[in-house]
Protein backbone atom coordinates (compact mmCIF):
# COMPACT_ATOMS: atom_id res chain seq x y z
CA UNK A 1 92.22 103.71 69.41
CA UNK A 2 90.86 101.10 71.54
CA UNK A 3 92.65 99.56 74.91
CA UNK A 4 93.62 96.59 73.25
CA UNK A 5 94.95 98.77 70.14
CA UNK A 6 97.00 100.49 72.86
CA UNK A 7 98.44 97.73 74.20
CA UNK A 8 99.50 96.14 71.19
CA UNK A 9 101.10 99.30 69.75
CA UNK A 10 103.09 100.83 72.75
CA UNK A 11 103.72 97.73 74.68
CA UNK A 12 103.23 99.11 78.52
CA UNK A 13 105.54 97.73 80.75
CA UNK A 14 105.21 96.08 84.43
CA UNK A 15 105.45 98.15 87.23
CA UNK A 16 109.89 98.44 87.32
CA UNK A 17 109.62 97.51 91.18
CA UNK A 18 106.98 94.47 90.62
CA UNK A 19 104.50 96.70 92.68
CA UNK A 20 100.71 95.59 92.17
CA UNK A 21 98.34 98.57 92.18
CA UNK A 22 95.68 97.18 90.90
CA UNK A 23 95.75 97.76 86.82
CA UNK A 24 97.14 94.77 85.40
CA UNK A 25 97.54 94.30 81.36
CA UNK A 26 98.54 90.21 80.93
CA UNK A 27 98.70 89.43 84.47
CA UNK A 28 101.63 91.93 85.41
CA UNK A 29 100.57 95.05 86.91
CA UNK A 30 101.92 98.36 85.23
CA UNK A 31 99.89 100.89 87.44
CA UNK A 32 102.65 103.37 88.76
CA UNK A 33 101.38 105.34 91.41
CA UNK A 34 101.55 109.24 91.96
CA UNK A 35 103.36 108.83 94.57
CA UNK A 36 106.15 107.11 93.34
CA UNK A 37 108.13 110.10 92.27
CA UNK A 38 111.25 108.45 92.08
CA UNK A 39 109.92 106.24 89.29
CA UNK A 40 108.44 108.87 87.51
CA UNK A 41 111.44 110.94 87.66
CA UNK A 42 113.01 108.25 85.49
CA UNK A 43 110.51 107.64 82.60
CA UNK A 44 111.24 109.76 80.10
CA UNK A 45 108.36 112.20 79.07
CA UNK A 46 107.21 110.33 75.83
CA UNK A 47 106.97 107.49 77.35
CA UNK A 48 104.85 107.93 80.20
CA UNK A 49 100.83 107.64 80.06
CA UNK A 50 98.30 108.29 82.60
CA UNK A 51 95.66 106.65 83.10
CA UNK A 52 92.18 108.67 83.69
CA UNK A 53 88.75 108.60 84.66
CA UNK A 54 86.46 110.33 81.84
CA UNK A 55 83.25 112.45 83.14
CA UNK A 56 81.24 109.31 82.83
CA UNK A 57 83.53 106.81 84.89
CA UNK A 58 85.31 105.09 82.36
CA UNK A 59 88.50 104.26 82.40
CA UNK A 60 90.94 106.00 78.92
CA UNK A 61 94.89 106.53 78.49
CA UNK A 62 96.12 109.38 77.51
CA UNK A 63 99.71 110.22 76.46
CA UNK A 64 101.87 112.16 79.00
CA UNK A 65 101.24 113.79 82.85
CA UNK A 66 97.93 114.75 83.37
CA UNK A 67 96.78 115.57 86.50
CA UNK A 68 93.02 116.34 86.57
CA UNK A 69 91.29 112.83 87.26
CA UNK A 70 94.33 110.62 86.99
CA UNK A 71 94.47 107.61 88.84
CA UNK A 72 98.09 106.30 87.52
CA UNK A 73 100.54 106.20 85.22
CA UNK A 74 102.15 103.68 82.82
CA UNK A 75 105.29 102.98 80.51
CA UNK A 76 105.65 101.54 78.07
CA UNK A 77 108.42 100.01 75.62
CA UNK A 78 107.72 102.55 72.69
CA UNK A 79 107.13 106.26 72.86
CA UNK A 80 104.02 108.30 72.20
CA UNK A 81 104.49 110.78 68.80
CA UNK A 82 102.08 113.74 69.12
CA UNK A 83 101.05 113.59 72.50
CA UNK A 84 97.38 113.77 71.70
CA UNK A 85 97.46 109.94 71.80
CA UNK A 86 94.36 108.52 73.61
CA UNK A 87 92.18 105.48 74.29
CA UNK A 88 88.44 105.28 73.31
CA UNK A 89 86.48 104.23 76.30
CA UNK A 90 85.44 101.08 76.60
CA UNK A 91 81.96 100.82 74.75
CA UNK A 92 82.32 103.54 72.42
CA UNK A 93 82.40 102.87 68.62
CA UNK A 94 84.81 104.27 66.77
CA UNK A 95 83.27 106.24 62.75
């Protein structure tokens, strides 16, 4: 699934404080950081994302709390299924 496939199918959400860390998807940011573990505390678990940085720098989102190269997290409106849920990134075509 690509970014924009993403984005249209789980709806992220702004940042629930109006916080701008820097990821913004329509000119809201929705970049949670670590560090806000009161926000995170809220989210329930299907609905949270992280968003990573692969082996070769590029940016993907992956369903749930991941830890290991993680820059952020995200929410969004409707809730991951599987939890194997991930972005493509950016540049690589999809067979």
């Amino acid at each position: 699934m690509t970014e924009e496939e993403w984005i249209q199918t789980y709806r992220p959400k702004p940042h629930p404080e109006g916080e701008s860390h820097g990821f913004e998807i329509d000119g809201e940011c929705c970049l949670i950081e670590p560090s806000e573990v009161r926000i995170l505390s809220e989210i329930p678990e299907r609905f949270l994302w992280t968003l990573l940085e692969d082996d070769d720098g590029n940016l993907i989102i992956a369903a749930g709390n991941h830890r290991v190269n993680r820059i952020g997290y995200l929410q969004t409106v409707l809730p991951w299924h599987s939890g194997r849920e991930v972005t493509e990134p950016e540049g690589v075509d999809e067979e």
